[in-house]
C-alpha atoms as a PDB file:
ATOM      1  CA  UNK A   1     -28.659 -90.622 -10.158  1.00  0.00           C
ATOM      2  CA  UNK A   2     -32.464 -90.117 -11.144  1.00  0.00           C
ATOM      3  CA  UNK A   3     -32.294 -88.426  -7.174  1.00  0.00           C
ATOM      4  CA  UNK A   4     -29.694 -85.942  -8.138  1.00  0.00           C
ATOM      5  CA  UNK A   5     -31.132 -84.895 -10.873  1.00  0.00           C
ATOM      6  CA  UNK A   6     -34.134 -83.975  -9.725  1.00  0.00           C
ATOM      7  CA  UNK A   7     -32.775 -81.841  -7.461  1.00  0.00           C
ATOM      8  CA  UNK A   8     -30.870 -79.951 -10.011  1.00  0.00           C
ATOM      9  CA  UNK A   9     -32.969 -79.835 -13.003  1.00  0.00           C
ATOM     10  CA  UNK A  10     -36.450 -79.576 -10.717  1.00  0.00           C
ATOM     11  CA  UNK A  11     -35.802 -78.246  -7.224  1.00  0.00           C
ATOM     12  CA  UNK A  12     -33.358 -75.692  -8.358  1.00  0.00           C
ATOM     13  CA  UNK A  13     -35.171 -73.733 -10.842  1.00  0.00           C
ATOM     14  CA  UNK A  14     -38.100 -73.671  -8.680  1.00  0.00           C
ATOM     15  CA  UNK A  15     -36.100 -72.669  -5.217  1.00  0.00           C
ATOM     16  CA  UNK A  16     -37.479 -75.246  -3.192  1.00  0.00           C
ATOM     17  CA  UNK A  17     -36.414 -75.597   0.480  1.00  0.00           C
ATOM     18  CA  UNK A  18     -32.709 -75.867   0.153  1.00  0.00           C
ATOM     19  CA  UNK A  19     -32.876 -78.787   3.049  1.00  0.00           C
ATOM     20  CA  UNK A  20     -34.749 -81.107   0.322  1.00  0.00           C
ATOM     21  CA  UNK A  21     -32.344 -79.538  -2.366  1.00  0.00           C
ATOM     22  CA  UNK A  22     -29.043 -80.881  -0.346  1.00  0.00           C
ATOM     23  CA  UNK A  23     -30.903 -84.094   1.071  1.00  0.00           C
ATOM     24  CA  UNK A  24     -31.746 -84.802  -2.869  1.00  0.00           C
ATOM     25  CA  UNK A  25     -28.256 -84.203  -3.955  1.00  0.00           C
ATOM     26  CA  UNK A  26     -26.262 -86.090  -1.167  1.00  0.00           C
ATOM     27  CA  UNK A  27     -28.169 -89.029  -1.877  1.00  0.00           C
ATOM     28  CA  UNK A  28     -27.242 -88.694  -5.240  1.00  0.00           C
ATOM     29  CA  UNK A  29     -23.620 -89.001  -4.583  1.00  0.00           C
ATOM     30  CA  UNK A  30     -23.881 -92.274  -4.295  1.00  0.00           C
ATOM     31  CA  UNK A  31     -24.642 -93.086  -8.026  1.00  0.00           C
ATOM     32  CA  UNK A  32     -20.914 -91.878  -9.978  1.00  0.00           C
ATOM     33  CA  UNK A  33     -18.797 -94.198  -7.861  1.00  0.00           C
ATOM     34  CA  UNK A  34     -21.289 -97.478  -8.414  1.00  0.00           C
ATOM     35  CA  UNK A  35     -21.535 -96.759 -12.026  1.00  0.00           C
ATOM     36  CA  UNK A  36     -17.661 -96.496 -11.821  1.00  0.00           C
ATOM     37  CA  UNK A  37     -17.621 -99.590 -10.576  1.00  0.00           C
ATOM     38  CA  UNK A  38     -20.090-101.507 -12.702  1.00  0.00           C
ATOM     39  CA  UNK A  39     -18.237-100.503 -16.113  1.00  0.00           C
ATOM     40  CA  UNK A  40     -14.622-101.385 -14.467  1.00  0.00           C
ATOM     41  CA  UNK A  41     -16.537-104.792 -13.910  1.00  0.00           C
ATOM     42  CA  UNK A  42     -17.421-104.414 -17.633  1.00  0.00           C
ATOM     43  CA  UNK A  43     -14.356-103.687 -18.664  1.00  0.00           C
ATOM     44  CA  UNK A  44     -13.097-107.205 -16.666  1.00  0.00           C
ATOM     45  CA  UNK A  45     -15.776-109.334 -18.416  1.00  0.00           C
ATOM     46  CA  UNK A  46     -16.269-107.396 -22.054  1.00  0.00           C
ATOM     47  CA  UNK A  47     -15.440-109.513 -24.923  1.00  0.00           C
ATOM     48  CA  UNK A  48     -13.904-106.744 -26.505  1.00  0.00           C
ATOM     49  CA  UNK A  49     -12.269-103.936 -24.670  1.00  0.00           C
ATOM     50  CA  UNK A  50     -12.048-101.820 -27.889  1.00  0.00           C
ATOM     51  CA  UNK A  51     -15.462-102.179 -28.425  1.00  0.00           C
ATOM     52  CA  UNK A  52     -16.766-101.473 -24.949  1.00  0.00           C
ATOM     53  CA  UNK A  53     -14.317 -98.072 -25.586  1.00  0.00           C
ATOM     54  CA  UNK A  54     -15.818 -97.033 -28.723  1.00  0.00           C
ATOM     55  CA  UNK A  55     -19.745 -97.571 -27.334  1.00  0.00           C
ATOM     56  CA  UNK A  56     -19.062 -95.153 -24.739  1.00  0.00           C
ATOM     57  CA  UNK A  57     -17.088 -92.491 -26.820  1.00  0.00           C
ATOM     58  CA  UNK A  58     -19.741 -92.540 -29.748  1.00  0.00           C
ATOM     59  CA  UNK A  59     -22.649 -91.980 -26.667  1.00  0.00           C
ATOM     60  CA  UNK A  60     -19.930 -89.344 -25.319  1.00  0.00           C
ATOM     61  CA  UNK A  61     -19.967 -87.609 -28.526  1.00  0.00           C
ATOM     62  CA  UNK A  62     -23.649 -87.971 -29.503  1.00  0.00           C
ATOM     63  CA  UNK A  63     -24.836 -86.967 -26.130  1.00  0.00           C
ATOM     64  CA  UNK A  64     -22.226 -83.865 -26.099  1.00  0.00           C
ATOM     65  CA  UNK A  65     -23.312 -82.530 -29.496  1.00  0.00           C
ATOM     66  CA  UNK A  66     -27.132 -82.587 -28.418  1.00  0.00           C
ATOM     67  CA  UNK A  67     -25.885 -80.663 -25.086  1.00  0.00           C
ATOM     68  CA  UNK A  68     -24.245 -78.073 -27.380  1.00  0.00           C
ATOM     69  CA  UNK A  69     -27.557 -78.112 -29.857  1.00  0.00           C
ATOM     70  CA  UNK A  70     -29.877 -77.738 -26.736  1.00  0.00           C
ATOM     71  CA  UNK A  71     -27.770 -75.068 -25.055  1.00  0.00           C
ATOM     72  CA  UNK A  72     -28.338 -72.931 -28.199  1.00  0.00           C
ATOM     73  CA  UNK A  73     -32.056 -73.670 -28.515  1.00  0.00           C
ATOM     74  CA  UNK A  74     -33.906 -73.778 -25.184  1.00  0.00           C
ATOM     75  CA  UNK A  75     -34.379 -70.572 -22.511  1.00  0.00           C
ATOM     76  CA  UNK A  76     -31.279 -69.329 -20.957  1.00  0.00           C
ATOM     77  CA  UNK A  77     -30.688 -70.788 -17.906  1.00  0.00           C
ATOM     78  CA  UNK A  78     -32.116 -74.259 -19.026  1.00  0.00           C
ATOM     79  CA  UNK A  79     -29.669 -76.712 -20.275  1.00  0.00           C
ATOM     80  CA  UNK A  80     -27.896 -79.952 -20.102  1.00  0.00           C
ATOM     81  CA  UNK A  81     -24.531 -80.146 -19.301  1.00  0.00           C
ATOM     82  CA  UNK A  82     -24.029 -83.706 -17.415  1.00  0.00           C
ATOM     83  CA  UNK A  83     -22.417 -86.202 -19.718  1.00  0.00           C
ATOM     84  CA  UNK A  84     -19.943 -88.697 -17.702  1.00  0.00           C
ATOM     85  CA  UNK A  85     -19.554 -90.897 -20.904  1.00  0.00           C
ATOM     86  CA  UNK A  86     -15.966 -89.400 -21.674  1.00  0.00           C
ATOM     87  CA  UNK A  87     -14.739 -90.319 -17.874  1.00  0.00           C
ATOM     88  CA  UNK A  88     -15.982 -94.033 -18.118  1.00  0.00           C
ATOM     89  CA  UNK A  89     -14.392 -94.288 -21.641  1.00  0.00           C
ATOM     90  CA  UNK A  90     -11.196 -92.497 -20.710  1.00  0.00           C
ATOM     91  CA  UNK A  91     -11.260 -95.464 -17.915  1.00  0.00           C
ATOM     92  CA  UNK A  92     -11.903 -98.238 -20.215  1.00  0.00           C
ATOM     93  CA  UNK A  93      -9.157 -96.735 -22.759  1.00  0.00           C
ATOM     94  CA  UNK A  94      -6.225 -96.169 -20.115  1.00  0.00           C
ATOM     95  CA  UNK A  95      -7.100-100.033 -18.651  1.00  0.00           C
ATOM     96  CA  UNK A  96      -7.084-101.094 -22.317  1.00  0.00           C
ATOM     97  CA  UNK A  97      -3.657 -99.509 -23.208  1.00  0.00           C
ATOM     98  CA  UNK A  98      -1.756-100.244 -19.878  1.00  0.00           C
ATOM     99  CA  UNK A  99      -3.101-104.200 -19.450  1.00  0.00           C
ATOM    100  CA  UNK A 100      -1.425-104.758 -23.132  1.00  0.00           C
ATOM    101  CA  UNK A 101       1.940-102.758 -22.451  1.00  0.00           C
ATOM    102  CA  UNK A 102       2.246-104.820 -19.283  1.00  0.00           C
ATOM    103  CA  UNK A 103       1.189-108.230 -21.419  1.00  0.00           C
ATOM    104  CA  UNK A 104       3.696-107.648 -24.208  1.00  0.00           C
ATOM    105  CA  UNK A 105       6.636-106.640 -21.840  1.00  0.00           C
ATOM    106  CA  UNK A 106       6.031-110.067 -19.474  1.00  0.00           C
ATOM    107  CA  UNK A 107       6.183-111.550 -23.091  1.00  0.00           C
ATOM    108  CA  UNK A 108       9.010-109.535 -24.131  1.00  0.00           C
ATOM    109  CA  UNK A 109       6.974-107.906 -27.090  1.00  0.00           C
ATOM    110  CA  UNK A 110       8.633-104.811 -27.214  1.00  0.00           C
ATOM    111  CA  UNK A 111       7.839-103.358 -30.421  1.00  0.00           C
ATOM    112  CA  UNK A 112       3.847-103.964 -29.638  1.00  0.00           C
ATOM    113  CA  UNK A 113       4.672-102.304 -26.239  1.00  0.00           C
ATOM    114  CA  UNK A 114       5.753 -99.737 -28.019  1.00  0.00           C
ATOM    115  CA  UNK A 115       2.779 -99.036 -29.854  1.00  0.00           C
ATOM    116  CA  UNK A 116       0.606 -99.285 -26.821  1.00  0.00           C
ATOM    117  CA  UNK A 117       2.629 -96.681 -24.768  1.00  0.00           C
ATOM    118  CA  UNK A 118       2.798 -94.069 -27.753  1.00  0.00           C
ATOM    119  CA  UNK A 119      -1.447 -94.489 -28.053  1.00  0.00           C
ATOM    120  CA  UNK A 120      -1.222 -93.949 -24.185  1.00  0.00           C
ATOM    121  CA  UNK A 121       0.852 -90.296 -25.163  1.00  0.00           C
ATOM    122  CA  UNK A 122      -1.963 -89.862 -27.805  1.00  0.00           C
ATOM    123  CA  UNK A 123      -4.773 -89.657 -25.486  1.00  0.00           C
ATOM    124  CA  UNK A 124      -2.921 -86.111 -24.719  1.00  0.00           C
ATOM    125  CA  UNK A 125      -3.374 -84.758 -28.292  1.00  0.00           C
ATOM    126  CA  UNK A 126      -7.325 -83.652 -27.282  1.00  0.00           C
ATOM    127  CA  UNK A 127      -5.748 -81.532 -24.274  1.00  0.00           C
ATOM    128  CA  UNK A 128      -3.669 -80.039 -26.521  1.00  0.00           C
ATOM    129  CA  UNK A 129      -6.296 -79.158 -28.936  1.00  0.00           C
ATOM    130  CA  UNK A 130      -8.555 -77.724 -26.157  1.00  0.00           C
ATOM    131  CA  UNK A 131      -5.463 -75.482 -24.881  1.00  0.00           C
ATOM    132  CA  UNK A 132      -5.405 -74.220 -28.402  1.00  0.00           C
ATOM    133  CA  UNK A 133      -9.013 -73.537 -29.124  1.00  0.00           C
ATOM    134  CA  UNK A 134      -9.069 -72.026 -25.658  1.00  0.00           C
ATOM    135  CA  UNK A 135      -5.656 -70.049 -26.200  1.00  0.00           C
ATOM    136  CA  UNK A 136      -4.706 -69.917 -30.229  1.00  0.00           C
ATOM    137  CA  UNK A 137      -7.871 -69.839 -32.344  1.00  0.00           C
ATOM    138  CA  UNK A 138      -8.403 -66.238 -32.262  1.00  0.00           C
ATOM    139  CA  UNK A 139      -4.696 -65.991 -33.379  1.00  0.00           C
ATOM    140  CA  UNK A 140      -5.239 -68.156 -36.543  1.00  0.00           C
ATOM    141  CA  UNK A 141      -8.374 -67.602 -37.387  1.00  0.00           C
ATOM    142  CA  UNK A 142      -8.371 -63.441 -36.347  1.00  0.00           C
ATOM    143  CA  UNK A 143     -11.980 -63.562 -38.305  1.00  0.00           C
ATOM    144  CA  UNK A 144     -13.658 -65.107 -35.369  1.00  0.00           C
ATOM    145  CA  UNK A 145     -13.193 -61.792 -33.646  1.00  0.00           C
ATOM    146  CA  UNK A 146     -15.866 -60.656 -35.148  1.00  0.00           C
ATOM    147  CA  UNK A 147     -18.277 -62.921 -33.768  1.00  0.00           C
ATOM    148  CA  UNK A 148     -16.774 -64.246 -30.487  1.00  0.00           C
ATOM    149  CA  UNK A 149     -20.201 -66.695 -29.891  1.00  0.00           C
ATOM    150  CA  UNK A 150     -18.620 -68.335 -33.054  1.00  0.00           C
ATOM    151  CA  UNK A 151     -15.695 -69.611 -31.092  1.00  0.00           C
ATOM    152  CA  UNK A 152     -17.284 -70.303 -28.101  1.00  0.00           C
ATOM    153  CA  UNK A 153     -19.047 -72.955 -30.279  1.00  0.00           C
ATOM    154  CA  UNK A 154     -16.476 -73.876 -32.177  1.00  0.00           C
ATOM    155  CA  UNK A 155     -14.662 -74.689 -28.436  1.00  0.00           C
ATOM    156  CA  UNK A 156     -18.007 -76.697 -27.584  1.00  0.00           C
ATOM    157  CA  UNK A 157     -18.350 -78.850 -30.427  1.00  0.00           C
ATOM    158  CA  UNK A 158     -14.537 -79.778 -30.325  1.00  0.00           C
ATOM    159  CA  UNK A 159     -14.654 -80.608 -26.983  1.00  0.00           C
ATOM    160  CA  UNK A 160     -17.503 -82.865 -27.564  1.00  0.00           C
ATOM    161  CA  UNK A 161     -15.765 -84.871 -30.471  1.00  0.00           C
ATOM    162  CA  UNK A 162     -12.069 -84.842 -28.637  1.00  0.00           C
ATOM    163  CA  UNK A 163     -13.037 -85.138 -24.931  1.00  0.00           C
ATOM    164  CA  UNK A 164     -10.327 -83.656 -23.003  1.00  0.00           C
ATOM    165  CA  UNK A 165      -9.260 -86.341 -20.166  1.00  0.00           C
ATOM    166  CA  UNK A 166      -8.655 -83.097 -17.303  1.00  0.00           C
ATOM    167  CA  UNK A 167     -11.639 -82.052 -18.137  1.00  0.00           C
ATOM    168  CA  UNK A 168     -14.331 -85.202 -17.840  1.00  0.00           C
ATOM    169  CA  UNK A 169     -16.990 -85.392 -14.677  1.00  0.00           C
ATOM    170  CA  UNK A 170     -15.676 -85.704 -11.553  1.00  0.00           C
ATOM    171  CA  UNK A 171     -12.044 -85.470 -12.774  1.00  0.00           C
ATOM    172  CA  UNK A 172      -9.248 -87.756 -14.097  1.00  0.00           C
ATOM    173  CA  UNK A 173      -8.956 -88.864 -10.293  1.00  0.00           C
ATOM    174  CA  UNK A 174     -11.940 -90.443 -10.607  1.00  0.00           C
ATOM    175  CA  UNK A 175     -10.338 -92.167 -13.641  1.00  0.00           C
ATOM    176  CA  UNK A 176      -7.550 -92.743 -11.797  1.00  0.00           C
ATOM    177  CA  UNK A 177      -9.730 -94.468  -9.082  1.00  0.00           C
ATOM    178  CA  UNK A 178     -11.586 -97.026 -11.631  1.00  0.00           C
ATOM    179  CA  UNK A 179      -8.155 -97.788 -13.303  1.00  0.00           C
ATOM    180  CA  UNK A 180      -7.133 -98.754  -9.612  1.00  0.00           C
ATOM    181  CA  UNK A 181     -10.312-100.454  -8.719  1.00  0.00           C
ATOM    182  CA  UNK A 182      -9.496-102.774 -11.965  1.00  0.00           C
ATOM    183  CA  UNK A 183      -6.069-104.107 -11.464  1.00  0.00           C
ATOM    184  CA  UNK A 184      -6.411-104.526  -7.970  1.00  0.00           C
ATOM    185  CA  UNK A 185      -8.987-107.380  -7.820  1.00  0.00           C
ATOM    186  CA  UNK A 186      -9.566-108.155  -4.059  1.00  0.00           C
ATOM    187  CA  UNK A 187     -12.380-106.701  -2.759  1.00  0.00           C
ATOM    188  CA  UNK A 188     -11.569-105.514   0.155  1.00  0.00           C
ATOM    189  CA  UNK A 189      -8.771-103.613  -1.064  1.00  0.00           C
ATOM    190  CA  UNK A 190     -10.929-101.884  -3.714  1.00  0.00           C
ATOM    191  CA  UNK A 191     -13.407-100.834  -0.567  1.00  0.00           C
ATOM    192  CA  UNK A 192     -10.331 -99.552   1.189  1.00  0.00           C
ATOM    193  CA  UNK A 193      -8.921 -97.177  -1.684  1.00  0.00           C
ATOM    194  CA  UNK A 194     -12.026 -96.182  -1.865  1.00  0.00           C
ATOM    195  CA  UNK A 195     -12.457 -95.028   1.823  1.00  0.00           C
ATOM    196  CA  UNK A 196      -9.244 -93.582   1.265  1.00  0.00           C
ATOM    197  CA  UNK A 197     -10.362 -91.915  -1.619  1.00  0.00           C
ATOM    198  CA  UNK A 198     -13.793 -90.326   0.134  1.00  0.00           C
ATOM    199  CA  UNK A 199     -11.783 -89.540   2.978  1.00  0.00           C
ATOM    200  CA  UNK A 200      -9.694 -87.339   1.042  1.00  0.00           C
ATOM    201  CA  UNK A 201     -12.350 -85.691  -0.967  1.00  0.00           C
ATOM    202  CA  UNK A 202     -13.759 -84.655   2.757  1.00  0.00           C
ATOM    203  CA  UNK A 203     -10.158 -83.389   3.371  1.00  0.00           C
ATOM    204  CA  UNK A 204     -10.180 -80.986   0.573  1.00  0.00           C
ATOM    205  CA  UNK A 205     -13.545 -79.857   1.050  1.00  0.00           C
ATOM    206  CA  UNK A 206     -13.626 -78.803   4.804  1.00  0.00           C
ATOM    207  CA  UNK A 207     -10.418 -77.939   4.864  1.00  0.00           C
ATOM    208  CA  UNK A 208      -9.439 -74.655   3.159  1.00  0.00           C
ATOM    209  CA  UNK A 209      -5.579 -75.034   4.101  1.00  0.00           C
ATOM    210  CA  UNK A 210      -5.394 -78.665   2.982  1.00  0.00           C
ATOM    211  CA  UNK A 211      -7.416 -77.447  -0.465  1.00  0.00           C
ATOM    212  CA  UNK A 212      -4.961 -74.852  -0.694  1.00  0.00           C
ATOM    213  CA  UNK A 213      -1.789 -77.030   0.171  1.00  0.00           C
ATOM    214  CA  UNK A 214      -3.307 -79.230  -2.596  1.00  0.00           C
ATOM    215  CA  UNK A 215      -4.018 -76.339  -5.848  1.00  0.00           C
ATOM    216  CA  UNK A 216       0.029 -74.807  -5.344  1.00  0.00           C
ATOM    217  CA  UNK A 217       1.311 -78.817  -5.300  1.00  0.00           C
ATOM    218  CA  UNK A 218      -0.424 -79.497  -8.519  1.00  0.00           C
ATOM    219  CA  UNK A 219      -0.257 -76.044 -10.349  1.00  0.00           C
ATOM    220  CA  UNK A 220       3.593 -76.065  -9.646  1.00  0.00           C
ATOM    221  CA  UNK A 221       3.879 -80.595 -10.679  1.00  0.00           C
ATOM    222  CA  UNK A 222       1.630 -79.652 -13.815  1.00  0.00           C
ATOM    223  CA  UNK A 223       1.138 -76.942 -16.240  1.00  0.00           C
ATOM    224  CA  UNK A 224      -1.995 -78.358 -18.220  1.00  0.00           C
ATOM    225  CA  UNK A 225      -5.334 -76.773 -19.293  1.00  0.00           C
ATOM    226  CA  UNK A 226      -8.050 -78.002 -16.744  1.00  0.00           C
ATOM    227  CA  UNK A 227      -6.202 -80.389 -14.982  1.00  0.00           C
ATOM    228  CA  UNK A 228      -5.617 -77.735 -12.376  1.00  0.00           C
ATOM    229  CA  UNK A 229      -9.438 -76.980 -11.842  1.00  0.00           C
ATOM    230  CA  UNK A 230     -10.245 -81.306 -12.489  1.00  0.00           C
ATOM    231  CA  UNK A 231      -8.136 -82.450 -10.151  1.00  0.00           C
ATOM    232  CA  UNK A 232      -9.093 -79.449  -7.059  1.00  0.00           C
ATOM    233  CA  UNK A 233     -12.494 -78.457  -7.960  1.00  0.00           C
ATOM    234  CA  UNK A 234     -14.591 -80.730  -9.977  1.00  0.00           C
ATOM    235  CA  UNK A 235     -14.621 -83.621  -7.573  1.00  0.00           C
ATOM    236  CA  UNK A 236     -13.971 -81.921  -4.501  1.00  0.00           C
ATOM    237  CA  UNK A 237     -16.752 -79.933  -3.718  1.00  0.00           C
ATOM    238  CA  UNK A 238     -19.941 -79.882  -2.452  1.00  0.00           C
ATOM    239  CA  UNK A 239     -20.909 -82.429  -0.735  1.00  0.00           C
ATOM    240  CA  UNK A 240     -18.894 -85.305  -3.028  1.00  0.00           C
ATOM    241  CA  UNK A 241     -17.773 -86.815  -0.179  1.00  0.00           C
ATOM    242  CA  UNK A 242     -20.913 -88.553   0.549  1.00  0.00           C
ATOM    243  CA  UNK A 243     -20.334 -90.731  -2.350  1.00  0.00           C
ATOM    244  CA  UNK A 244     -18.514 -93.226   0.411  1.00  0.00           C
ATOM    245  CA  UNK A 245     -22.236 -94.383   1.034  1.00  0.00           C
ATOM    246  CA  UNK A 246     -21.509 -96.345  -1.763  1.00  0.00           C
ATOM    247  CA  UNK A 247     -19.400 -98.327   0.065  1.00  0.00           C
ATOM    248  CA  UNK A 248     -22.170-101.045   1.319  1.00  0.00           C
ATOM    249  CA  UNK A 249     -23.103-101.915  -2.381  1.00  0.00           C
ATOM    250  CA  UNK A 250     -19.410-102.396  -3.711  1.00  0.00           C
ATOM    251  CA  UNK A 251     -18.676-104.616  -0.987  1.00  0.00           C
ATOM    252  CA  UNK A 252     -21.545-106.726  -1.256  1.00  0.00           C
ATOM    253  CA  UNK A 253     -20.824-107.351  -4.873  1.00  0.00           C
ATOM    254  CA  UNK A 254     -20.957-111.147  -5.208  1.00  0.00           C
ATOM    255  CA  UNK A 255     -19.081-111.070  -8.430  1.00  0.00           C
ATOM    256  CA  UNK A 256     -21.897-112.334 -10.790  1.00  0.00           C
ATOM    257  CA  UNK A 257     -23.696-111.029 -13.481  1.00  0.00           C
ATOM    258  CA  UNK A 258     -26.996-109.734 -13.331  1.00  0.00           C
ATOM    259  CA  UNK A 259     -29.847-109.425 -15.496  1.00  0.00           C
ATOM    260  CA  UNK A 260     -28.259-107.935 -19.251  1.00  0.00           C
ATOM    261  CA  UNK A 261     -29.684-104.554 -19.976  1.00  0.00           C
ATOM    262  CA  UNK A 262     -26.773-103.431 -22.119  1.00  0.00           C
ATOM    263  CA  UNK A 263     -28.352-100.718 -23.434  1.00  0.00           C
ATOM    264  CA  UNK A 264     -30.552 -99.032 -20.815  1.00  0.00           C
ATOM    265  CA  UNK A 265     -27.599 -96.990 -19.234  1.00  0.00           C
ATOM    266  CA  UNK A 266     -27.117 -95.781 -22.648  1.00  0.00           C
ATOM    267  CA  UNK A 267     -30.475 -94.615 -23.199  1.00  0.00           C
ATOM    268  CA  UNK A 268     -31.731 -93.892 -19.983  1.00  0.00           C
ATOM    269  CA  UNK A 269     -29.130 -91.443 -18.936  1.00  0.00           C
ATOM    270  CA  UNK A 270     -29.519 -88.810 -21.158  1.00  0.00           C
ATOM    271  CA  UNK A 271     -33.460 -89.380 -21.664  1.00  0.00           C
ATOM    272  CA  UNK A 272     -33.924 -88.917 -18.294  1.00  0.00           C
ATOM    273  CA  UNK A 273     -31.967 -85.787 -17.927  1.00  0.00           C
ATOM    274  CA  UNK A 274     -34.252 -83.854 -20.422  1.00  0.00           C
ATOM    275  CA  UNK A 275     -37.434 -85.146 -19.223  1.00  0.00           C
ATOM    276  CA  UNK A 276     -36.210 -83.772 -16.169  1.00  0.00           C
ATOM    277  CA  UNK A 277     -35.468 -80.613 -17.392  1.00  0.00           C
ATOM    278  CA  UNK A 278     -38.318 -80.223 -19.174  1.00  0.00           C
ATOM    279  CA  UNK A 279     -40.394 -80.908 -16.468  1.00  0.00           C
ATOM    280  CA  UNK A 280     -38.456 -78.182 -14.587  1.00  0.00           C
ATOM    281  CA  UNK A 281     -39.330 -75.640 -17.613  1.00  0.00           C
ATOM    282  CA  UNK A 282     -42.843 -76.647 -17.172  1.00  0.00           C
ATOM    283  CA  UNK A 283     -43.590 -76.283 -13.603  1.00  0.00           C
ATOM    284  CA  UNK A 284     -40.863 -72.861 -13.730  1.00  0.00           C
ATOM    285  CA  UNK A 285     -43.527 -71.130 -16.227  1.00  0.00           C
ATOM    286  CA  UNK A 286     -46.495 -72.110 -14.736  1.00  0.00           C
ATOM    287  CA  UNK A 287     -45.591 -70.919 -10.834  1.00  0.00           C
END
């Protein structure tokens, strides 16, 4: 991760060789899908699932809101935008809601089934907001015409509170993947989707028919803000593929816990990010 960002908070703004750029940034591929991993492993051992949920949408939402206060303060050009809190807590929730619907129908609790499937149709009410502050706020507030930045922000900040699930890092397939990766427990099965799931991203990158084959299927299955550009663009492009050198590590996963640091994903992420970028500032005005 620390790798990756380098390369695009450091190399980048000073143009450096675009060999160590791509080197930088392939090795960092291999970070999203072990983190992935490690919080679906969280989410198996977690005392509280709701808990575990909330942690990661309060760091979504703090660490959105100081992308959005950045953005407006520092040099154009030089900003923060990475924040994959909202996909690891979209994981977390979905896993949440669909373990208990499938516990209280073995137990023949329909009514709390119920409940469980209508918060699962909740989680849409943010991608409905976004199509509306993306489509409709000019129409009921025609004021913000005036002053068009207004809305942009407006846009920002409620996308930060009310993460929309198309729209998270790396894309709701990558939630899809860590909801699979959690109720299918054998290791060696969770390696396989995953090959499956690299293979495909390298499908859809090098191949501009299959990519194409793959945009008409889901803009004609699904008519949803983002979702078209999540599911085709976010996480298949570049060189995302490479994340399948992750494989090694997942498999030889022994199933214990480690040392506890809690807390230093939390704070580490987005502190590193900015010292990063700062750096970058630094060594941009003084070349």
């Amino acid at each position: 991760m620390t790798v990756d960002h380098i390369a695009v908070y450091v190399f980048m703004p000073l143009q450096v060789p675009v060999v160590a750029y791509e080197i930088f940034r392939g090795v960092g591929r291999i970070a999203a899908p072990l983190f992935l991993f490690i919080v679906i492993n969280s989410a198996q051992y977690t005392r509280s699932k709701p808990k575990l949920v909330l942690r990661l949408y309060v760091a979504s939402v703090i660490l959105g809101l100081l992308n959005i206060a950045s953005s407006e303060v520092l040099p154009l050009g030089f900003f923060v935008n990475g924040n994959i809190f909202p996909t690891f807590m979209y994981t977390v929730l979905y896993i949440y809601l669909l373990e208990n619907i499938v516990n209280a129908m073995r137990n023949k609790r329909y009514a709390h089934a119920v409940c469980f499937a209508v918060g699962l149709l909740l989680t849409y009410l943010p991608t409905a907001l976004y199509r509306w502050s993306h489509q409709g706020i000019l129409t009921t507030f025609p004021v913000l015409k005036e002053n068009i930045s207004q809305v942009f922000l407006i846009q920002k900040v409620i996308g930060a509170i009310l993460p929309n699930v198309f729209e998270v890092e790396y894309s709701v397939s990558f939630v899809l993947l860590g909801i699979l990766w959690y109720f299918v427990r054998n290791r060696k099965i969770q390696c396989g989707l995953f090959l499956l799931f690299s293979a495909f991203c390298f499908c859809v990158i090098n191949n501009l028919l299959f990519s194409a084959f793959c945009f008409c299927v889901i803009n004609n299955l699904f008519e949803l803000p983002g979702m078209l550009y999540s599911l085709t663009m976010d996480l298949f492009m570049g060189k995302q593929y490479l994340m399948i050198l992750a494989l090694p590590f997942i498999y030889l996963y022994n199933s214990k816990k480690g040392r506890s640091a809690k807390w230093l994903f939390y704070v580490y992420y987005p502190t590193h990010q900015y010292l990063l970028l700062i750096i970058g500032f630094l060594l941009t005005v003084h070349t």
